[in-house]
N, C-alpha and C. Protein backbone atom coordinates (compact mmCIF):
# COMPACT_ATOMS: atom_id res chain seq x y z
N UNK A 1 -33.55 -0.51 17.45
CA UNK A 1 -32.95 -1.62 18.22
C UNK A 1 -31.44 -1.65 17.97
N UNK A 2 -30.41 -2.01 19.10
CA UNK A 2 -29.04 -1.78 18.90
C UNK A 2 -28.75 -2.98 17.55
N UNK A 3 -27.42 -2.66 17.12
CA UNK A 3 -27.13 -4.28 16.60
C UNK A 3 -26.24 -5.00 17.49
N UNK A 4 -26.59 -6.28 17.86
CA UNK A 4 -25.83 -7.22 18.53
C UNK A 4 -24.07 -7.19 17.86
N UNK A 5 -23.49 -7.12 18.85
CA UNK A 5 -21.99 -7.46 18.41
C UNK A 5 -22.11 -8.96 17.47
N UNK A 6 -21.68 -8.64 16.68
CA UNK A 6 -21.03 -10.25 15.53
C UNK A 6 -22.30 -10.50 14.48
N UNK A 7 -23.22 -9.38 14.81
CA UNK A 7 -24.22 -9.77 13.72
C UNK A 7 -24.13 -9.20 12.41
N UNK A 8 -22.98 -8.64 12.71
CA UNK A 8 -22.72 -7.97 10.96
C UNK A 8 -21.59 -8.44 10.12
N UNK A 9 -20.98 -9.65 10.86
CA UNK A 9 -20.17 -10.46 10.48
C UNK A 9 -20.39 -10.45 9.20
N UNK A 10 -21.54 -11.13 8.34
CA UNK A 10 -21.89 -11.97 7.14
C UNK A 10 -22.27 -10.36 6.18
N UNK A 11 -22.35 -9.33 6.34
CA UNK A 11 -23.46 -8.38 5.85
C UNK A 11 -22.13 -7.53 5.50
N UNK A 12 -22.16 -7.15 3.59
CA UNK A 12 -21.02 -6.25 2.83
C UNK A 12 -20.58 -5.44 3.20
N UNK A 13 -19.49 -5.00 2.68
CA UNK A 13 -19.08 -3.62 3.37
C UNK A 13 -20.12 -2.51 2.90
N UNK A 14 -20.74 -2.53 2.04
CA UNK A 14 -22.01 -1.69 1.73
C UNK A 14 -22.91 -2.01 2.52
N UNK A 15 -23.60 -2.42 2.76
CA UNK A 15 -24.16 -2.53 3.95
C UNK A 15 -23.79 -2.15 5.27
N UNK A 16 -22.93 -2.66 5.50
CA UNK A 16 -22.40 -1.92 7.34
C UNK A 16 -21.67 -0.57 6.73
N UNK A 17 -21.53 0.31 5.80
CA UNK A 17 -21.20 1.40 5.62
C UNK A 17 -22.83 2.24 5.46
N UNK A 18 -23.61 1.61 5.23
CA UNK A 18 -25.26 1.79 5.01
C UNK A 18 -25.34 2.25 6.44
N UNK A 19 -25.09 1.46 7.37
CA UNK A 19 -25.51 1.27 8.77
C UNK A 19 -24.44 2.43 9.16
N UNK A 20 -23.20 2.51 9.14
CA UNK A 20 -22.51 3.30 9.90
C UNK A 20 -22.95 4.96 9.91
N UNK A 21 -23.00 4.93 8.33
CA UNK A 21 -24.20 6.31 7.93
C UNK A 21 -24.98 6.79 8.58
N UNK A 22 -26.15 6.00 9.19
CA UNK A 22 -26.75 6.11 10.15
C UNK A 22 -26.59 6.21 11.48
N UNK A 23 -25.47 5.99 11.66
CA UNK A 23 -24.59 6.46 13.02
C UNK A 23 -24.42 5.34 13.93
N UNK A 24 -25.13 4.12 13.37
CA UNK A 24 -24.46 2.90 14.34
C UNK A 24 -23.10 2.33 14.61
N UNK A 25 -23.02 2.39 16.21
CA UNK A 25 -21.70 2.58 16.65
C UNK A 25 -21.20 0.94 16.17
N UNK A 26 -21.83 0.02 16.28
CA UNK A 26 -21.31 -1.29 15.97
C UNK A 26 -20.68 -1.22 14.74
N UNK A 27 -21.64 -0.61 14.11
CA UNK A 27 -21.37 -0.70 12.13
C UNK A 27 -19.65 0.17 11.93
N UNK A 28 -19.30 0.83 12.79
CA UNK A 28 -18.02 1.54 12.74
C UNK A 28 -17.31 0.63 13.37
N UNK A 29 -17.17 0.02 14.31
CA UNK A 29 -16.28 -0.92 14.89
C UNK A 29 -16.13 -2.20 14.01
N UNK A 30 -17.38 -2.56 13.19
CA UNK A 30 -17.09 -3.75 12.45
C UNK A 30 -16.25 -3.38 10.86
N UNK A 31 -16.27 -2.02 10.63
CA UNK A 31 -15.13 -1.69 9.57
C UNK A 31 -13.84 -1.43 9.92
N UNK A 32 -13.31 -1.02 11.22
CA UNK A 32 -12.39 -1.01 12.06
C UNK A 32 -11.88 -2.77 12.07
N UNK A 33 -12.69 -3.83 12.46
CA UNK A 33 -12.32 -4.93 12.70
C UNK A 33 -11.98 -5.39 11.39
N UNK A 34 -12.43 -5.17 10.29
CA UNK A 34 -12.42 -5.59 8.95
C UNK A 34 -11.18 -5.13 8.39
N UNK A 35 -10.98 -4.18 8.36
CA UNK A 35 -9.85 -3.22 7.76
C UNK A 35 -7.89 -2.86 8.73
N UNK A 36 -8.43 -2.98 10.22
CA UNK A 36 -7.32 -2.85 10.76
C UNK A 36 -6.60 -3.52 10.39
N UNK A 37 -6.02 -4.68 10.45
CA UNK A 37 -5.11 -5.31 9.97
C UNK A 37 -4.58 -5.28 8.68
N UNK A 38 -5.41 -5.40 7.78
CA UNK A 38 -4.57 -5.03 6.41
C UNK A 38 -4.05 -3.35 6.10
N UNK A 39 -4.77 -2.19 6.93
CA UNK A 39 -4.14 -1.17 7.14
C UNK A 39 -2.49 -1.13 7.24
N UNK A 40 -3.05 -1.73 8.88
CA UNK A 40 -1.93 -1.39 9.28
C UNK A 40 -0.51 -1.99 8.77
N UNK A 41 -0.51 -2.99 8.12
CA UNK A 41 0.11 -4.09 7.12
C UNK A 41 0.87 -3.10 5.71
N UNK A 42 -0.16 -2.45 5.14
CA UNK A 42 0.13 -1.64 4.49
C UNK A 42 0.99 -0.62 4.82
N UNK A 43 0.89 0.00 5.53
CA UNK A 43 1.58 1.16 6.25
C UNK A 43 2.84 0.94 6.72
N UNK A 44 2.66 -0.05 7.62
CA UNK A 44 3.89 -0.62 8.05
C UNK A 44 5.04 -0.84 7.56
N UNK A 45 4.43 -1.50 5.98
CA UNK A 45 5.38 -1.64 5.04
C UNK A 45 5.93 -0.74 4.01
N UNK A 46 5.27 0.79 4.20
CA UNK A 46 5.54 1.77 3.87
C UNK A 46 6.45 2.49 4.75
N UNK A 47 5.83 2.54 5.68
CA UNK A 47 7.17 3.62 6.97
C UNK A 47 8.02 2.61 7.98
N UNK A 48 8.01 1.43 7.46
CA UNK A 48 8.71 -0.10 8.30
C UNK A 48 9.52 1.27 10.09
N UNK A 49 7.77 1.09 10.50
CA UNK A 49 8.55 1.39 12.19
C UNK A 49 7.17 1.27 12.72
N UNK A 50 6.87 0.40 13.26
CA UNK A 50 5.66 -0.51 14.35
C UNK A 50 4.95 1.45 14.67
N UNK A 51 5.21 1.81 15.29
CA UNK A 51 5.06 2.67 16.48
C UNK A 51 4.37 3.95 15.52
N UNK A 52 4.73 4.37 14.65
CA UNK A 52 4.56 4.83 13.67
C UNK A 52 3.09 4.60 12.96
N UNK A 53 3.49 2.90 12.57
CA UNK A 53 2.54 2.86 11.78
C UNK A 53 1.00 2.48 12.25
N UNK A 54 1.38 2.18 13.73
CA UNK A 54 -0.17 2.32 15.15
C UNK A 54 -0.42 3.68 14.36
N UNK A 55 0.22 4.48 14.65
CA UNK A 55 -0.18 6.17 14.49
C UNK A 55 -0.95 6.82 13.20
N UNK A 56 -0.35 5.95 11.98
CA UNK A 56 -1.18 6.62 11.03
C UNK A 56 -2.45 5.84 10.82
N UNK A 57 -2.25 4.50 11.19
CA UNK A 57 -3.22 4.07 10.91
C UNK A 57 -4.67 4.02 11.78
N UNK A 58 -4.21 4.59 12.75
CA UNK A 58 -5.53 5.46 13.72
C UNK A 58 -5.86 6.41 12.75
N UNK A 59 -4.83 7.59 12.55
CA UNK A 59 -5.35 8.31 12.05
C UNK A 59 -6.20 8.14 10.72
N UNK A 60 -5.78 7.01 9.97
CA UNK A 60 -6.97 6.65 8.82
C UNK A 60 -8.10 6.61 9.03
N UNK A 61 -7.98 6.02 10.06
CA UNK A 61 -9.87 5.57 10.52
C UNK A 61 -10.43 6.65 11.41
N UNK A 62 -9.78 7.71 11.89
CA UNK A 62 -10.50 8.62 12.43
C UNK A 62 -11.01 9.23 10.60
N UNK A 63 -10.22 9.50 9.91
CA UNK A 63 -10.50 10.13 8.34
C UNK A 63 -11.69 9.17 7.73
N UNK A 64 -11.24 8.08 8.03
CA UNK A 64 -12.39 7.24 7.23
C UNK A 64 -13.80 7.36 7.99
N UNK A 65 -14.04 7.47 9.04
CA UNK A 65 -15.22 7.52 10.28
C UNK A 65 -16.04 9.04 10.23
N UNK A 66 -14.70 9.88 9.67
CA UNK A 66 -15.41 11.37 9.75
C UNK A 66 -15.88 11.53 8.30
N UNK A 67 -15.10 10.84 7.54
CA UNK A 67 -16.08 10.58 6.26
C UNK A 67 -16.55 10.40 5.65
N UNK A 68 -17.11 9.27 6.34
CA UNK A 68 -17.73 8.07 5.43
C UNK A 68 -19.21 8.76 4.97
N UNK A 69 -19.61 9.95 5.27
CA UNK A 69 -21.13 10.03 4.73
C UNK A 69 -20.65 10.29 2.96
N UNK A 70 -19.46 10.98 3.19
CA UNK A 70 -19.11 11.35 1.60
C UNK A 70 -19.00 10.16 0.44
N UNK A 71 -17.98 8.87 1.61
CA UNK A 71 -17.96 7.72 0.61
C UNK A 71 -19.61 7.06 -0.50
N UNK A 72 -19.25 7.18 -1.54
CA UNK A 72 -20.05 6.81 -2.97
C UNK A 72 -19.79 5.38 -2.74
N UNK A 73 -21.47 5.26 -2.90
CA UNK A 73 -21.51 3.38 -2.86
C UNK A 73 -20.98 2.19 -3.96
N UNK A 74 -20.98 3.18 -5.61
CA UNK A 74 -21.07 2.93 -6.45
C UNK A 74 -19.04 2.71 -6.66
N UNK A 75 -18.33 2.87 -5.56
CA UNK A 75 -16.70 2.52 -5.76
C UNK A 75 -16.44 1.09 -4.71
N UNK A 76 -15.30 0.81 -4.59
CA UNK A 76 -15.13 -0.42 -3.77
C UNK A 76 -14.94 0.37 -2.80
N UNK A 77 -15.32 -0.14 -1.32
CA UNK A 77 -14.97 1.23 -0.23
C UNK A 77 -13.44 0.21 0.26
N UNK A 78 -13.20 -1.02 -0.25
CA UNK A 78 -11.87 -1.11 0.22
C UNK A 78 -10.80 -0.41 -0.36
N UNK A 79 -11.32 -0.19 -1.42
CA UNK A 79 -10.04 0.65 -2.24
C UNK A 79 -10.17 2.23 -1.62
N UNK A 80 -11.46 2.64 -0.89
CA UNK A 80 -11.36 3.88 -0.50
C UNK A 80 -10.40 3.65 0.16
N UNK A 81 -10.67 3.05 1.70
CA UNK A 81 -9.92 3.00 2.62
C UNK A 81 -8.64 2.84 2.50
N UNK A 82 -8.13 1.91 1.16
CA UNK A 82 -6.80 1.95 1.09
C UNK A 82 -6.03 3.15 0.44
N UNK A 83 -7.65 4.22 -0.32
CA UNK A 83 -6.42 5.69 -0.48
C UNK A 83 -6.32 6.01 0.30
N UNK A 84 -7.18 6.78 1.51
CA UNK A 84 -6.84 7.18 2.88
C UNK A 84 -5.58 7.12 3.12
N UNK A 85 -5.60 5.53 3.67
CA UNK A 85 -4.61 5.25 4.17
C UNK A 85 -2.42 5.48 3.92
N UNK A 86 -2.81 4.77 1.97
CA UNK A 86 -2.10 5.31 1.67
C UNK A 86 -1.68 6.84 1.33
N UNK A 87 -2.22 8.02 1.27
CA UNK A 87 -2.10 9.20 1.47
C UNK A 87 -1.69 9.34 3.05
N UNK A 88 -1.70 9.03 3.83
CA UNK A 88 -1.19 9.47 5.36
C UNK A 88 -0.03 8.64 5.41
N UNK A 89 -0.12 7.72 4.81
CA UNK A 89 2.07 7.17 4.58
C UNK A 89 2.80 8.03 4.01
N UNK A 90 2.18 8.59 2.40
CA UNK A 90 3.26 8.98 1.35
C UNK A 90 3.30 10.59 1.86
N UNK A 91 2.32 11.12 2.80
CA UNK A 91 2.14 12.04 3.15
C UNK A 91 3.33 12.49 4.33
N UNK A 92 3.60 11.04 4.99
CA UNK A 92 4.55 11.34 6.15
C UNK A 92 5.91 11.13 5.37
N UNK A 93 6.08 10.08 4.42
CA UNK A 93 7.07 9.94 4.15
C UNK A 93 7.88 11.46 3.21
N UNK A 94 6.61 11.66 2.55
CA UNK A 94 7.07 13.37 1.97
C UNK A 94 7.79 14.43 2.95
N UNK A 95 7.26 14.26 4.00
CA UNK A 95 7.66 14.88 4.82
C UNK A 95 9.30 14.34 5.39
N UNK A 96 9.20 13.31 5.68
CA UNK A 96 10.71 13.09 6.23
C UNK A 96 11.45 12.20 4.98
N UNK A 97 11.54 12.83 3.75
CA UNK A 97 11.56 12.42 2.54
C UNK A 97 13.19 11.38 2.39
N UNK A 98 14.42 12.26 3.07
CA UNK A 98 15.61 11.74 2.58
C UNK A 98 16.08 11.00 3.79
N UNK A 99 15.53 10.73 5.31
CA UNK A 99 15.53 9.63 6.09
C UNK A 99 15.20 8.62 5.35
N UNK A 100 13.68 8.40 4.77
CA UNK A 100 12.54 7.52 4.82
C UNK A 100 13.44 6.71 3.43
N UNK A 101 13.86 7.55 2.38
CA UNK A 101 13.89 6.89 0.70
C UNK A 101 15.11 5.94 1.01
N UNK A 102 16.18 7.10 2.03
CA UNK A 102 17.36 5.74 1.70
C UNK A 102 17.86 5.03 2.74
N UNK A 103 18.81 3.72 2.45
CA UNK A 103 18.85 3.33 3.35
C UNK A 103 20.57 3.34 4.20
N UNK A 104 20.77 3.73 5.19
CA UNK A 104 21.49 4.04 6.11
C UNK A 104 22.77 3.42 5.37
N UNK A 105 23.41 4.12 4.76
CA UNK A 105 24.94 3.82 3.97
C UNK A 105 24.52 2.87 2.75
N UNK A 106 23.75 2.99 2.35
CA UNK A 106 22.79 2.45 0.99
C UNK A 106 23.92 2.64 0.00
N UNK A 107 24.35 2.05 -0.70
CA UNK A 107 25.07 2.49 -1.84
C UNK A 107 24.06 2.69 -3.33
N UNK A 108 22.67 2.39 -2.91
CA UNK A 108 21.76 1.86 -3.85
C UNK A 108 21.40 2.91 -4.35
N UNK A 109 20.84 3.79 -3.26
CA UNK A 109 20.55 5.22 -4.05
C UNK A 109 20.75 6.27 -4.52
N UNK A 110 20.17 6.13 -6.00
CA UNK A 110 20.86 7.66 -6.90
C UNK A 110 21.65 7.26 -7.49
N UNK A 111 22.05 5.75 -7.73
CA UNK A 111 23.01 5.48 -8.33
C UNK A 111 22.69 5.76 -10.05
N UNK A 112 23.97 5.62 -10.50
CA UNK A 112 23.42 6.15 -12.16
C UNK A 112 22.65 4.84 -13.04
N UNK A 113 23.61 3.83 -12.50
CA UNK A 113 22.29 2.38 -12.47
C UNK A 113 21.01 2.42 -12.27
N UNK A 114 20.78 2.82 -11.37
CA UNK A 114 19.28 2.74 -10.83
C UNK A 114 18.84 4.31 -11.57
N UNK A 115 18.93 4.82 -11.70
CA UNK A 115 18.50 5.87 -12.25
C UNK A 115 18.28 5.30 -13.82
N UNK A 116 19.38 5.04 -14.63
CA UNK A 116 19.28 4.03 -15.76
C UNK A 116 18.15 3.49 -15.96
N UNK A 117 17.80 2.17 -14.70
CA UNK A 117 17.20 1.19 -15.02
C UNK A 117 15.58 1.66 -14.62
N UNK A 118 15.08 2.92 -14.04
CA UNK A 118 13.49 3.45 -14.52
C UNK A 118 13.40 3.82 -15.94
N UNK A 119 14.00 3.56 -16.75
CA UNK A 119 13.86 3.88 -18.55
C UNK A 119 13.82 2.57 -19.11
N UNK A 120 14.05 1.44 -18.50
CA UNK A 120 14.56 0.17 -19.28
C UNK A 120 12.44 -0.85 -18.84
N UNK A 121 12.81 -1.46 -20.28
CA UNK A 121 11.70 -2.10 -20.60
C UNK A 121 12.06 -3.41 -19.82
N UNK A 122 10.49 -3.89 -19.30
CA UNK A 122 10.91 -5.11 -18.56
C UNK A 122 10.16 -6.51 -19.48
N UNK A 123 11.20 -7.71 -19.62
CA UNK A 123 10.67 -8.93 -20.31
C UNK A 123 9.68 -9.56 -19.86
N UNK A 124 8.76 -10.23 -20.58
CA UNK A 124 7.68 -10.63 -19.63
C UNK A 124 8.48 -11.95 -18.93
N UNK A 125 9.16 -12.81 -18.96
CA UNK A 125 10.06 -13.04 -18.41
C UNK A 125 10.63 -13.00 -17.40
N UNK A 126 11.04 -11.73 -17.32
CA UNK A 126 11.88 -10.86 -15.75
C UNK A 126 10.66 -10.97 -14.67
N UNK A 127 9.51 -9.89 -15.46
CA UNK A 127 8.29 -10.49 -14.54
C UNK A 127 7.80 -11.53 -13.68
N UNK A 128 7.80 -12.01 -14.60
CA UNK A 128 7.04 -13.35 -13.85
C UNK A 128 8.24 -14.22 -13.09
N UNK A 129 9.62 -13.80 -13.18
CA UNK A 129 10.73 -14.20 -12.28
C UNK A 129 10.43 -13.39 -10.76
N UNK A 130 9.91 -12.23 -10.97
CA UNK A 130 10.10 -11.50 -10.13
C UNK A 130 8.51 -11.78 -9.49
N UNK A 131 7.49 -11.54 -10.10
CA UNK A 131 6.70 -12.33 -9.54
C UNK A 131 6.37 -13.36 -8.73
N UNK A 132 7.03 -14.64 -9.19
CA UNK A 132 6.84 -15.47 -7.98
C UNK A 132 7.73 -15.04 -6.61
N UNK A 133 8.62 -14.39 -6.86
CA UNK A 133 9.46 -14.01 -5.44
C UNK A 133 8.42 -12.99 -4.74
N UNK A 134 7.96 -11.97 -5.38
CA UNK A 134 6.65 -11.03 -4.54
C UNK A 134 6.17 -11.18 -3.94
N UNK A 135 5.36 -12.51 -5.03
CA UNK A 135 3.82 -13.17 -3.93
C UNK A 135 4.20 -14.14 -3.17
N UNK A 136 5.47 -14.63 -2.87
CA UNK A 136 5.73 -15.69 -1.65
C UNK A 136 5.58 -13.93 -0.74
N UNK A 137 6.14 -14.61 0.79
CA UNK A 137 6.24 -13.77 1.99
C UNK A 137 7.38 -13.14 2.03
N UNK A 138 7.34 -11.30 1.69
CA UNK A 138 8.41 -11.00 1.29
C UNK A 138 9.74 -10.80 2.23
N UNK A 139 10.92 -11.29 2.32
CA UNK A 139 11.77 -11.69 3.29
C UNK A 139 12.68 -10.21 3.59
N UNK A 140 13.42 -10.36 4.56
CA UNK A 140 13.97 -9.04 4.97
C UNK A 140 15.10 -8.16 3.66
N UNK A 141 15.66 -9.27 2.96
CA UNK A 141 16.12 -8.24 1.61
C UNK A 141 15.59 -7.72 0.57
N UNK A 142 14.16 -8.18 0.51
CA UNK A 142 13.37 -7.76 -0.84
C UNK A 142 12.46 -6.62 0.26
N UNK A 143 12.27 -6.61 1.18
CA UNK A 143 11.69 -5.46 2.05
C UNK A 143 12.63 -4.72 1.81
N UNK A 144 13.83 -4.54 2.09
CA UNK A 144 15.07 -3.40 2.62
C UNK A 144 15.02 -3.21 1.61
N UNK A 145 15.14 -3.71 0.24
CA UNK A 145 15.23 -3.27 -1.15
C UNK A 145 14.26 -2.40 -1.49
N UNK A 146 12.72 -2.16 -1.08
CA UNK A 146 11.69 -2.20 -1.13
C UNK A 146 11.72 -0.53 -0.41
N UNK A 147 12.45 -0.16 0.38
CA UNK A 147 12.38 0.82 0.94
C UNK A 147 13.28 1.73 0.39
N UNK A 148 14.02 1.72 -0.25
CA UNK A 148 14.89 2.21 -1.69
C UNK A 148 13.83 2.90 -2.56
N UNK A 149 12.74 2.31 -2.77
CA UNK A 149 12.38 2.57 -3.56
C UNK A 149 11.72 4.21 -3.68
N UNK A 150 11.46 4.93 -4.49
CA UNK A 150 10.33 6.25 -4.60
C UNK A 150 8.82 6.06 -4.05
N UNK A 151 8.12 7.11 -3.10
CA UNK A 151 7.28 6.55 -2.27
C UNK A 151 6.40 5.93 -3.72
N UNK A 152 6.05 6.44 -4.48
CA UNK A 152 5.05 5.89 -5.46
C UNK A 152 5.29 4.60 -5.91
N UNK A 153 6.48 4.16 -6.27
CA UNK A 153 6.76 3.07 -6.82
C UNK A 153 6.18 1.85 -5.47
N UNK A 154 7.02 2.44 -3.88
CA UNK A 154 6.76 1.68 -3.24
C UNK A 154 5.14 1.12 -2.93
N UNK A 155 4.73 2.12 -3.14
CA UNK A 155 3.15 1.82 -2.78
C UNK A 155 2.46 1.02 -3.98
N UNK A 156 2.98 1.20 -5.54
CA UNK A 156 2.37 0.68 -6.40
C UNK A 156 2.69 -0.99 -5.75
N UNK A 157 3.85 -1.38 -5.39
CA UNK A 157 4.37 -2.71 -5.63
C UNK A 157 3.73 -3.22 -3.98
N UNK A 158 3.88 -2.49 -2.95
CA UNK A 158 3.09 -2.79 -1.78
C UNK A 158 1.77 -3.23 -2.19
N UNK A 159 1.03 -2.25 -3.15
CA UNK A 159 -0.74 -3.25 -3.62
C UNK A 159 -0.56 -4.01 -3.99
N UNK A 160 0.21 -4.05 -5.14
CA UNK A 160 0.25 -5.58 -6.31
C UNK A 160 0.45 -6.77 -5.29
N UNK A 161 1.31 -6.67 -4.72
CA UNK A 161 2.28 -7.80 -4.33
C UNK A 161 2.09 -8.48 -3.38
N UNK A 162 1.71 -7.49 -2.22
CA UNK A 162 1.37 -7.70 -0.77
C UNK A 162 -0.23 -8.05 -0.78
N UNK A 163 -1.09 -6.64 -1.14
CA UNK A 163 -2.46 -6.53 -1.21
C UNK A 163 -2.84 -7.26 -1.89
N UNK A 164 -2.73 -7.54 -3.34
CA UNK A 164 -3.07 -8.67 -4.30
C UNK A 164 -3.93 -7.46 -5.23
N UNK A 165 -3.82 -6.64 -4.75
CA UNK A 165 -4.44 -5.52 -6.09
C UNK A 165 -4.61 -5.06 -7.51
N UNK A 166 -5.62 -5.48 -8.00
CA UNK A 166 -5.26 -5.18 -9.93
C UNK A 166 -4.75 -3.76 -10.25
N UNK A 167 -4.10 -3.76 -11.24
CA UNK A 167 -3.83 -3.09 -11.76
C UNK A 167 -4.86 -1.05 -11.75
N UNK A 168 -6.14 -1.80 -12.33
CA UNK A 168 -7.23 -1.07 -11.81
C UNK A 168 -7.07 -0.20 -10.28
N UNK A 169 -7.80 -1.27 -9.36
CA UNK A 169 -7.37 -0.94 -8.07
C UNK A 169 -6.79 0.10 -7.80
N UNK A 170 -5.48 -0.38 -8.11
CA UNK A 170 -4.62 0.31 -7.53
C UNK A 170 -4.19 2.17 -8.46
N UNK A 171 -4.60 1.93 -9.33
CA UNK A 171 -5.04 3.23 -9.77
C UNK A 171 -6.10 4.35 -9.71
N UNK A 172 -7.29 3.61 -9.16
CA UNK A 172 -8.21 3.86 -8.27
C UNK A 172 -7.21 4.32 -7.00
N UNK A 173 -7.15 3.71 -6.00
CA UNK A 173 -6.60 3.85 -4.43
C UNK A 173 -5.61 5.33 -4.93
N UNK A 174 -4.38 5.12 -5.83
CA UNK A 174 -3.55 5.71 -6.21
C UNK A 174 -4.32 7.21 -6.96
N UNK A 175 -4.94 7.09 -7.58
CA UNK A 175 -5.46 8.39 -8.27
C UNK A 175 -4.75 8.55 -9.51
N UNK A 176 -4.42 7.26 -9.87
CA UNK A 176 -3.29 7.52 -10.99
C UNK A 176 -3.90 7.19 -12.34
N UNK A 177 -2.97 7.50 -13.46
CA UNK A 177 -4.06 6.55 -14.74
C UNK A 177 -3.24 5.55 -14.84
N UNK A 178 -4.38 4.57 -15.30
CA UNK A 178 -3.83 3.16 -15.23
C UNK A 178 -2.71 2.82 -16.06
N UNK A 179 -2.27 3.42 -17.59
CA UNK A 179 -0.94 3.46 -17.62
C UNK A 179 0.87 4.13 -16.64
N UNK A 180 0.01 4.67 -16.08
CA UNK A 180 1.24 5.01 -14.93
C UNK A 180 1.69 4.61 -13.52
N UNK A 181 0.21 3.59 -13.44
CA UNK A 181 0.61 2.67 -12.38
C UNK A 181 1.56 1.39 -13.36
N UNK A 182 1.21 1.41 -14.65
CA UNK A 182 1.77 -0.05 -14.81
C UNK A 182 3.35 0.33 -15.12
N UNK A 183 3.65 1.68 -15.25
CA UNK A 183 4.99 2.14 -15.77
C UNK A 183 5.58 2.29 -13.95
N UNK A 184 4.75 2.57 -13.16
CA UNK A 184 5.45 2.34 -11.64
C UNK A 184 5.89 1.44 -11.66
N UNK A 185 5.03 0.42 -11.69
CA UNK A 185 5.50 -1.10 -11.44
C UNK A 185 6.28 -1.51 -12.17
N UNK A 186 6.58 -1.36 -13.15
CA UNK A 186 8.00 -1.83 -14.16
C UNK A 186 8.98 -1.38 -13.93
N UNK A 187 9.02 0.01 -13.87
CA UNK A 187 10.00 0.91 -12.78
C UNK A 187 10.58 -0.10 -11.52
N UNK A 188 9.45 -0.01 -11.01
CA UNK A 188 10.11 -0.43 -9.00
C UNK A 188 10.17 -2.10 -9.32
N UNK A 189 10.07 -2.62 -10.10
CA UNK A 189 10.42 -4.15 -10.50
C UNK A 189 11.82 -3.88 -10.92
N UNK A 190 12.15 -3.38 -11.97
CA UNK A 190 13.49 -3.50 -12.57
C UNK A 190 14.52 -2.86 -11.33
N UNK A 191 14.27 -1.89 -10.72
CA UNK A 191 14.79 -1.50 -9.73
C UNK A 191 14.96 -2.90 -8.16
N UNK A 192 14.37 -3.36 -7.98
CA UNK A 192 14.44 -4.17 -7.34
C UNK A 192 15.21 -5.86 -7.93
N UNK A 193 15.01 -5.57 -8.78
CA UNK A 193 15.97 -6.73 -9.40
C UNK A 193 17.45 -6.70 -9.42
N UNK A 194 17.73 -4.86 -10.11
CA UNK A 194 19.37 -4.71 -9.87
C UNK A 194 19.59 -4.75 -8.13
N UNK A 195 18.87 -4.16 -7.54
CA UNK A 195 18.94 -3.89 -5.89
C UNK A 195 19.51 -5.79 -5.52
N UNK A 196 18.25 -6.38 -5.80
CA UNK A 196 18.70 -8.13 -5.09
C UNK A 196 20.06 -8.41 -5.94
N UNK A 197 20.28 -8.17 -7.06
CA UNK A 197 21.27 -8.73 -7.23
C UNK A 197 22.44 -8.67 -7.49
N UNK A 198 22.58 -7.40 -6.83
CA UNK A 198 23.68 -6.38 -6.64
C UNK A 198 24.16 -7.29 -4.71
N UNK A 199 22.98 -7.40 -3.82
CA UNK A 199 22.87 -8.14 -2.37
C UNK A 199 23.60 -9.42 -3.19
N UNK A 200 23.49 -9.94 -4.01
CA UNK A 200 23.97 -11.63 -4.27
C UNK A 200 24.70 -11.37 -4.63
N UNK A 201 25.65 -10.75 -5.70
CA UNK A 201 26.68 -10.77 -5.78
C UNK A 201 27.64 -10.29 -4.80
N UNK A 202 26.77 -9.87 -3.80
CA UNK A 202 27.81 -9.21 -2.82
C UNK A 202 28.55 -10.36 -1.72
């Protein structure tokens, strides 16, 4: 029997990945409905160009659709979907590497400052300064700052911040060990701190 559109509303992503397995076309459209938006959110804020980020993020879900028989039940399949995904950003951005890192008469990058400040220890302090500015809605100078950054760093601080991603998580999604996501993030924090307030004093 088909499944009715909206009846898989209430039913896990294990479950409608159960179902999609089986080749039900609904069960693929309702992970599509589930996931598009925070995809494309992600991405967006990785390659910041609309048009673009339609593009990879199709292409995720054609990757995620052709492979979901492989996806293991026993992981979060949101964190699958968000390696996918992120691999077809850092993948494009590798590719158009010294457009994408800096920004158009940037004085920011490569500086011996910023180069400096990926070695420097961060206070728990600075953190949690920098923290509450993250998790508000991040505004057009902590974005532009944000795109400065090394694709890794950017993507670590895109989960934390944006996604709401643990630490875990995001070393999962990332493929990283969980001490080197947390040395990203201290990295692309301290870096973003001289970045804003290098903009304020300006």
């Amino acid at each position: 029997m088909p499944i009715r559109p909206g009846s898989l509303r209430d039913k896990t992503d294990q479950d409608v990945v159960a179902l999609a397995k089986e080749g039900e076309e609904e069960a693929y459209r309702e992970l599509i409905r589930r996931y598009e938006r925070p995809v494309f959110s992600l991405i967006f804020r990785m390659v910041r160009n609309r048009e673009l980020a339609e593009d990879l993020s199709q292409e995720t879900f054609v990757k995620v659709l052709n492979a979901v028989q492989s996806y293991r039940p026993e992981f979060k399949f949101s964190s699958w979907v968000f390696k996918i995904a992120n691999n077809a950003a850092i993948d494009h951005i590798r590719k158009r590497e010294l457009d994408t890192l800096s920004l158009e008469g940037s004085p920011h990058a490569d500086t011996p400052e910023l180069i400096e400040a990926t070695a420097l220890q961060i206070s728990e302090r600075g953190e949690s300064q920098l923290d509450e500015v993250a998790n508000r809605e991040l505004g057009g100078t902590i974005e532009r700052a944000i795109e400065v950054l090394r694709p890794e760093y950017r993507a670590c601080i895109m989960l934390r911040h944006v996604e709401g991603r643990t630490y875990e998580e995001i070393a999962e999604i990332l493929n990283l060990p969980l001490g080197t996501v947390k040395t990203y993030i201290h990295r692309a924090r301290n870096e973003l701190r001289i970045l804003l307030r290098e903009v304020k004093d300006e």
